[in-house]
C-alpha atoms as a PDB file:
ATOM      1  CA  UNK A   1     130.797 104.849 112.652  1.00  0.00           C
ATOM      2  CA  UNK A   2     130.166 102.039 110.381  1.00  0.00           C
ATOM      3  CA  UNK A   3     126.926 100.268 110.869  1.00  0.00           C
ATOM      4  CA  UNK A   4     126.696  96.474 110.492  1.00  0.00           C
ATOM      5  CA  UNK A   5     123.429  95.325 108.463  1.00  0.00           C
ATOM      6  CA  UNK A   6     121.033  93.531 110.467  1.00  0.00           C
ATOM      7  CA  UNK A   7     120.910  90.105 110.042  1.00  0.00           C
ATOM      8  CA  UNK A   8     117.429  88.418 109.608  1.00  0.00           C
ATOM      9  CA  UNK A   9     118.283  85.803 112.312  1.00  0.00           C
ATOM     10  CA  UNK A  10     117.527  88.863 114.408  1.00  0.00           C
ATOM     11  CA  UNK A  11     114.400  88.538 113.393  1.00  0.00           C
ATOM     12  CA  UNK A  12     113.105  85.628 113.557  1.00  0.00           C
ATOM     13  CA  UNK A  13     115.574  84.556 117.258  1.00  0.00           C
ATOM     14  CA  UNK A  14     112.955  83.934 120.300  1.00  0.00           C
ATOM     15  CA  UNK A  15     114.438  86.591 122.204  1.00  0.00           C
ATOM     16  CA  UNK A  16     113.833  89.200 120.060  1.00  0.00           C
ATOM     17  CA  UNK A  17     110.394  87.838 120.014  1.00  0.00           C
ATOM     18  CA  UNK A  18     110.129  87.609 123.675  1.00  0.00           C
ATOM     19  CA  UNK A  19     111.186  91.221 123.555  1.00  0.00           C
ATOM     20  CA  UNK A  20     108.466  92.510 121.188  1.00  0.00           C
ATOM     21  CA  UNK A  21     105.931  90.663 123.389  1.00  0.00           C
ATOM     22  CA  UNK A  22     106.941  92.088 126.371  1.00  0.00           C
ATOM     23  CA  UNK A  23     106.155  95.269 125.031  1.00  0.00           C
ATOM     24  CA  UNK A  24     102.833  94.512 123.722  1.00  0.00           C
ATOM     25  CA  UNK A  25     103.967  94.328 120.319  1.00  0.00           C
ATOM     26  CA  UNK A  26     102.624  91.467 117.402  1.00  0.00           C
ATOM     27  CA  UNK A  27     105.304  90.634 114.799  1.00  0.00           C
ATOM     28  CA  UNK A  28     104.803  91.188 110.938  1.00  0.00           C
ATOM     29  CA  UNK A  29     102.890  87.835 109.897  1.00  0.00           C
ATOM     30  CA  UNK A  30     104.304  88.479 106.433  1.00  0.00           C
ATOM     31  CA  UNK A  31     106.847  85.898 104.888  1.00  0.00           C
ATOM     32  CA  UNK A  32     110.525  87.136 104.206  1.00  0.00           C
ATOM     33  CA  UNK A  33     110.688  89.022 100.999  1.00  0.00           C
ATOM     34  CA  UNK A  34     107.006  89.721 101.238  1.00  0.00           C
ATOM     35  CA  UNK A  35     106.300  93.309 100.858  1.00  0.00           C
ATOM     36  CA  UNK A  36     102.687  93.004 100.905  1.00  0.00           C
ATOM     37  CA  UNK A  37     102.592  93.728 104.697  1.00  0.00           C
ATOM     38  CA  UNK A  38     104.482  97.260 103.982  1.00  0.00           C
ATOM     39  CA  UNK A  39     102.459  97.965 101.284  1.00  0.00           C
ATOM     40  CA  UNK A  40      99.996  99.933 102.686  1.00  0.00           C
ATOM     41  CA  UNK A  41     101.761 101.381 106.000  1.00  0.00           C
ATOM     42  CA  UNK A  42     104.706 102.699 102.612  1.00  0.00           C
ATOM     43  CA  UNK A  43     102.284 104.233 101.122  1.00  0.00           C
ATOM     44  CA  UNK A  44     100.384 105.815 103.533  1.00  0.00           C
ATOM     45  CA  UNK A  45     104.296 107.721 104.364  1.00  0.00           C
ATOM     46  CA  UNK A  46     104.867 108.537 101.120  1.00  0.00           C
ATOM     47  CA  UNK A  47     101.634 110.038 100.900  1.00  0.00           C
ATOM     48  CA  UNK A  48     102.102 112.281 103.976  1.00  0.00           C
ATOM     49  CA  UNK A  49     105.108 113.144 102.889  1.00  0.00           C
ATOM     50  CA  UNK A  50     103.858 114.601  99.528  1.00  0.00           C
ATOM     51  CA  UNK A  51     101.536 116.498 101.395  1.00  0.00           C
ATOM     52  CA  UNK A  52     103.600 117.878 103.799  1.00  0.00           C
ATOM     53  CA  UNK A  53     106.390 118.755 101.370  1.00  0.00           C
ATOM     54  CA  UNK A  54     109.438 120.790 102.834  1.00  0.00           C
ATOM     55  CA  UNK A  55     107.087 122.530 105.640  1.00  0.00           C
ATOM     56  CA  UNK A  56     108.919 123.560 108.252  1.00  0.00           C
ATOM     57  CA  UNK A  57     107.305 123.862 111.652  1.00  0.00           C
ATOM     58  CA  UNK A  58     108.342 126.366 114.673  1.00  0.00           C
ATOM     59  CA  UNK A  59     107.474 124.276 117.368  1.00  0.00           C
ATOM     60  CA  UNK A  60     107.356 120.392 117.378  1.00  0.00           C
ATOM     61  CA  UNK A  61     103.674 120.405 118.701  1.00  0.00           C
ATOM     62  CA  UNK A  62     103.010 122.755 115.407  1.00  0.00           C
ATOM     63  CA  UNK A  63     104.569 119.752 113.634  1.00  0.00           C
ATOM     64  CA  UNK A  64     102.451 117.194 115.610  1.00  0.00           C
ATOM     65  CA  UNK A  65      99.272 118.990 115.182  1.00  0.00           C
ATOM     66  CA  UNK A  66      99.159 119.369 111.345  1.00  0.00           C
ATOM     67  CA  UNK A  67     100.818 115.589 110.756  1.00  0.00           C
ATOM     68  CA  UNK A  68      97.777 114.470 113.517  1.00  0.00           C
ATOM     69  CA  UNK A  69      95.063 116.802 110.957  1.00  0.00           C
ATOM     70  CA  UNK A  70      96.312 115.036 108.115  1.00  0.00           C
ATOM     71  CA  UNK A  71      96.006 111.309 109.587  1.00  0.00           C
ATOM     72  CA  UNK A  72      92.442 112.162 110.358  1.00  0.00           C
ATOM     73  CA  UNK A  73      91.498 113.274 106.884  1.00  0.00           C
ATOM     74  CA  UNK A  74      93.074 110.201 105.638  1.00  0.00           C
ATOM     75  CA  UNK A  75      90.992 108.069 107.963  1.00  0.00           C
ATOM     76  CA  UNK A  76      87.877 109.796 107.743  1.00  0.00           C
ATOM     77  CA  UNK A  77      87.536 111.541 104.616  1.00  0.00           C
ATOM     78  CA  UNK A  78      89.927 110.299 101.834  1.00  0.00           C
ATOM     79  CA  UNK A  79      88.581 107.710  99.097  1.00  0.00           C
ATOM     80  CA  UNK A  80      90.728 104.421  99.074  1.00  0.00           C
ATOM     81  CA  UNK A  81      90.870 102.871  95.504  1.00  0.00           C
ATOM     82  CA  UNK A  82      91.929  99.668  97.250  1.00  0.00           C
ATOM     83  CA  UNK A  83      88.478  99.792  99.834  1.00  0.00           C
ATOM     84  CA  UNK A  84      86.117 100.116  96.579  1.00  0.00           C
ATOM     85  CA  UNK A  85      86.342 104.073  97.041  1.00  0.00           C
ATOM     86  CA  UNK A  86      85.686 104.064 100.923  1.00  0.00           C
ATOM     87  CA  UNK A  87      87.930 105.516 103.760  1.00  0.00           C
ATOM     88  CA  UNK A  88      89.547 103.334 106.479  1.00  0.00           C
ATOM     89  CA  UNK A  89      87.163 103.966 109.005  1.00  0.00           C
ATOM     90  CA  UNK A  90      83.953 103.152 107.051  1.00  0.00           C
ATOM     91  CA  UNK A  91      86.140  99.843 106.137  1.00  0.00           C
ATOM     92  CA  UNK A  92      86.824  99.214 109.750  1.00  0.00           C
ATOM     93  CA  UNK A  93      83.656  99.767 111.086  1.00  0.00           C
ATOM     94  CA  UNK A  94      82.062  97.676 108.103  1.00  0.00           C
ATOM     95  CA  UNK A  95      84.570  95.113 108.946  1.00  0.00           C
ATOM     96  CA  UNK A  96      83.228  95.204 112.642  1.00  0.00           C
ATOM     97  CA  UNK A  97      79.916  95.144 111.911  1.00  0.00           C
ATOM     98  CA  UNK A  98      80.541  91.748 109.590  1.00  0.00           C
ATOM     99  CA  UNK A  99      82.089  90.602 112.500  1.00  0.00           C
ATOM    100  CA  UNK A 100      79.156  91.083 114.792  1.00  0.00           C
ATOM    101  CA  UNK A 101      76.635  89.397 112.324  1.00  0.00           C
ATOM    102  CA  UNK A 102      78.189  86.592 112.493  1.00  0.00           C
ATOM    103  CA  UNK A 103      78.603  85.647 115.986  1.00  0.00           C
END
């Protein structure tokens, strides 16, 4: 089957966004051709899928458990170069905190 590429008017139509809203979804807020809003979520992949390699799982809850492991130890306990050597969380919460001293 041949597939057609998507078209970006797809994108950017109002029913497609009425669709994504319906679902309790936000749209990218990134401008077209901007890959800084993929940056991180492409990396992040990439990443996990060093680490993971070629395993192969015997169940798909095997599968879920280690991937689930390994997105916890990147939240909690690996360094970010690009969050001056903190994880995600700390950067969350210190974002949240911020947030709270001001209002």
């Amino acid at each position: 089957m041949l597939h057609r590429p998507i078209e970006l008017a797809q994108y950017t139509s109002g029913l497609f966004s009425s669709a994504l809203a319906g679902h309790g979804i936000r749209p990218s807020v990134g401008r077209t051709g901007s890959c800084f809003d993929n940056a991180v979520a492409e990396s992040f992949f990439a990443t996990l899928k060093t680490k993971i390699g070629t395993t192969v799982w015997d169940t798909r809850d095997d599968a879920r458990r280690d991937a689930f492991a390994y997105i916890g130890y990147y939240n909690h306990d690996r360094l970010h170069s690009t969050l001056d050597y903190h994880t995600p969380h700390e950067t969350r919460i210190g974002y949240r905190q911020s947030l709270a001293l001001v209002a």
